[in-house]
Protein backbone atom coordinates (compact mmCIF):
# COMPACT_ATOMS: atom_id res chain seq x y z
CA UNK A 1 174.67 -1.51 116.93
CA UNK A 2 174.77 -2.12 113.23
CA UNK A 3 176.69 -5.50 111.69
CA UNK A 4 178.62 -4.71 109.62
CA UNK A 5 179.57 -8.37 108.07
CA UNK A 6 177.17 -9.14 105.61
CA UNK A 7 175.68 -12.50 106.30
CA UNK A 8 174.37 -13.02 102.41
CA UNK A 9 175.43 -16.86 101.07
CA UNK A 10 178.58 -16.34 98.96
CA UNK A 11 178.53 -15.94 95.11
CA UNK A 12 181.66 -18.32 94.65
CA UNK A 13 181.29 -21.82 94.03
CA UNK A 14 182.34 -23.68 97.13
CA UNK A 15 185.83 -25.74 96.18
CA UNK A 16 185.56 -29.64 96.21
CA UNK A 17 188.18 -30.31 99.23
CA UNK A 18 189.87 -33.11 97.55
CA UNK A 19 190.48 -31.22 94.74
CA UNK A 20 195.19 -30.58 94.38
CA UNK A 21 195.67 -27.03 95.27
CA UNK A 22 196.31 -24.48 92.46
CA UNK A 23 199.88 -24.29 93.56
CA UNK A 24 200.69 -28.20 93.48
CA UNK A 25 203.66 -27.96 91.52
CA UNK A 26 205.12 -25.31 93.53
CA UNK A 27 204.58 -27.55 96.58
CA UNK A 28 205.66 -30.70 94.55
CA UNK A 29 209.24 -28.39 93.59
CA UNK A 30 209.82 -27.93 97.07
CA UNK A 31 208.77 -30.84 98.45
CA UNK A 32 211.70 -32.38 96.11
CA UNK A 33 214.41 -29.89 96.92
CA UNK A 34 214.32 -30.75 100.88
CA UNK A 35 214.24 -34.59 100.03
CA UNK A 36 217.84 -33.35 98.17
CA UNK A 37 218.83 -31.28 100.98
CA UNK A 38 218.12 -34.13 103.68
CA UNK A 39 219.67 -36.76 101.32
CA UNK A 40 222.72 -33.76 100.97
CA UNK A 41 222.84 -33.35 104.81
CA UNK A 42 222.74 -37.39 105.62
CA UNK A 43 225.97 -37.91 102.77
CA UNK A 44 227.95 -34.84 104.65
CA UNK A 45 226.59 -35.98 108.40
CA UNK A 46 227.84 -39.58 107.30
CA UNK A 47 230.97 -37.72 105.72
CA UNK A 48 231.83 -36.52 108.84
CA UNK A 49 231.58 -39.54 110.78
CA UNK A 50 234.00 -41.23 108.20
CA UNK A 51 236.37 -38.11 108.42
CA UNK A 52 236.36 -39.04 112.61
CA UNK A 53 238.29 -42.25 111.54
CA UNK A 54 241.50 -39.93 109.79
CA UNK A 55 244.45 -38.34 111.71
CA UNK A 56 245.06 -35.19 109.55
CA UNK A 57 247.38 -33.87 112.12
CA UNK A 58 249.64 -36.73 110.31
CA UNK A 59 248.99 -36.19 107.10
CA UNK A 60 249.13 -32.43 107.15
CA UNK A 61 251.84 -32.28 109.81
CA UNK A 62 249.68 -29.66 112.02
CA UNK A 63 247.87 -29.45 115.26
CA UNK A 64 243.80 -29.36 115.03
CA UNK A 65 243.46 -30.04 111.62
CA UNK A 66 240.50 -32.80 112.30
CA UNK A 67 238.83 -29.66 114.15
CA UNK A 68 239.05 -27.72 111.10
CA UNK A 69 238.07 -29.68 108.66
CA UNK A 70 234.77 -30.57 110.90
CA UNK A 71 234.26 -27.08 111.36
CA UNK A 72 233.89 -26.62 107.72
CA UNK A 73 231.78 -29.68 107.11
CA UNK A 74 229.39 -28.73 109.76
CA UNK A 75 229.61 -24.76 108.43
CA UNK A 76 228.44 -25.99 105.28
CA UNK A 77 224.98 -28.56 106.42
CA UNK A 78 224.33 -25.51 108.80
CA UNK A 79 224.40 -23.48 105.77
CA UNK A 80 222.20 -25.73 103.46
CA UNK A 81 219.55 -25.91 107.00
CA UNK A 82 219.64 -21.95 106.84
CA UNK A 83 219.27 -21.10 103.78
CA UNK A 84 216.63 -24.02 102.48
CA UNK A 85 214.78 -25.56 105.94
CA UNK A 86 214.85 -21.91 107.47
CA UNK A 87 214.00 -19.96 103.97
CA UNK A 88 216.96 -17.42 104.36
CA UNK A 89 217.63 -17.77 100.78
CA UNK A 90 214.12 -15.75 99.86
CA UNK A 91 214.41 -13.07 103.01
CA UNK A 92 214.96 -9.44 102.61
CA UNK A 93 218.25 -8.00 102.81
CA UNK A 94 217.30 -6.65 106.40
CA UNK A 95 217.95 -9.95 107.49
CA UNK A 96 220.72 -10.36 105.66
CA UNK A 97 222.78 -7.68 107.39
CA UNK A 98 221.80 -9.00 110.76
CA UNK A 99 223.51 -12.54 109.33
CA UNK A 100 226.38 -10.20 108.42
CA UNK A 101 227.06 -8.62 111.81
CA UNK A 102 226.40 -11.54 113.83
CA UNK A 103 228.63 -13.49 111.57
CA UNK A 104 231.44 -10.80 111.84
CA UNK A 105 231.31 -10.60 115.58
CA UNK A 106 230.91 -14.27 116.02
CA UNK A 107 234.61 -14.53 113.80
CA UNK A 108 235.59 -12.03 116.12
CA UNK A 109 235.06 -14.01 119.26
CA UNK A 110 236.82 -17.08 117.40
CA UNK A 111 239.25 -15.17 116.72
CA UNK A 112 240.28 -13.50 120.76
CA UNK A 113 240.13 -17.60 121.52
CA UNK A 114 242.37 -18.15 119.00
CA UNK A 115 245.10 -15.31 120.27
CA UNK A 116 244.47 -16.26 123.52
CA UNK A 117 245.06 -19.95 122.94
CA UNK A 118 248.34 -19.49 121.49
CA UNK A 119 249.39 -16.68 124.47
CA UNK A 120 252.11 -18.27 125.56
CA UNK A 121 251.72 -16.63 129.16
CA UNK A 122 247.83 -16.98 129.69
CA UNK A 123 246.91 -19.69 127.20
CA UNK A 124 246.96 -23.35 127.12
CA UNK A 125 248.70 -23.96 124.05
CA UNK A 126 252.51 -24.47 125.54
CA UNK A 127 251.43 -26.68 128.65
CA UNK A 128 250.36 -29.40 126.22
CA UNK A 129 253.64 -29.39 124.37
């Protein structure tokens, strides 16, 4: 059998391996945007700790209010980890509509909890009050 793969020395000039890449300020543009996404996500992680400390269910007058507010703290860092750490952001909009329809159907299941929390025959809500 014939080789195909030509075994001749190459015509290019071999690179010096300490040389920066060609891209290096690409790589030094993302290298800084994750140190301002982890320095983001430590301000909101340590946010949320602080926000552990605070009764809103007194100052709003409501029940689950420090659930809710978390929820949305922790909906946004999950966010910034998606769409920076995972490279969402830059994905095709195939992936996009998979986000979409899990994200619907995940709302969905919140919301069945939510209805059956508040049943007042099957749910839990009235034998805490």
């Amino acid at each position: 059998m014939a080789d195909s793969h030509s075994h001749a020395p190459s015509t290019t000039e071999p690179q010096d391996p300490h040389a920066p890449p060609a891209n290096i300020h690409e790589i030094e543009h993302h290298i800084g945007l994750y140190w301002k996404i982890g320095i983001i996500l430590v301000c909101f992680t340590a946010l949320t700790v602080g926000l552990a400390y605070v009764d809103f269910d007194k100052i709003f007058g409501g029940h689950g209010w420090n659930m809710k507010i978390g929820m949305v703290v922790a909906s946004f860092k999950v966010s910034l980890v998606g769409a920076i750490f995972m490279h969402l952001k830059e994905e095709k909009a195939t992936i996009w509509r998979f986000l979409y329809f899990t994200a619907f159907f995940v709302m969905g299941l919140f919301l069945l909890f939510w209805l059956a929390y508040g049943d007042p025959i099957f749910g839990t809500y009235h034998a805490h009050h």
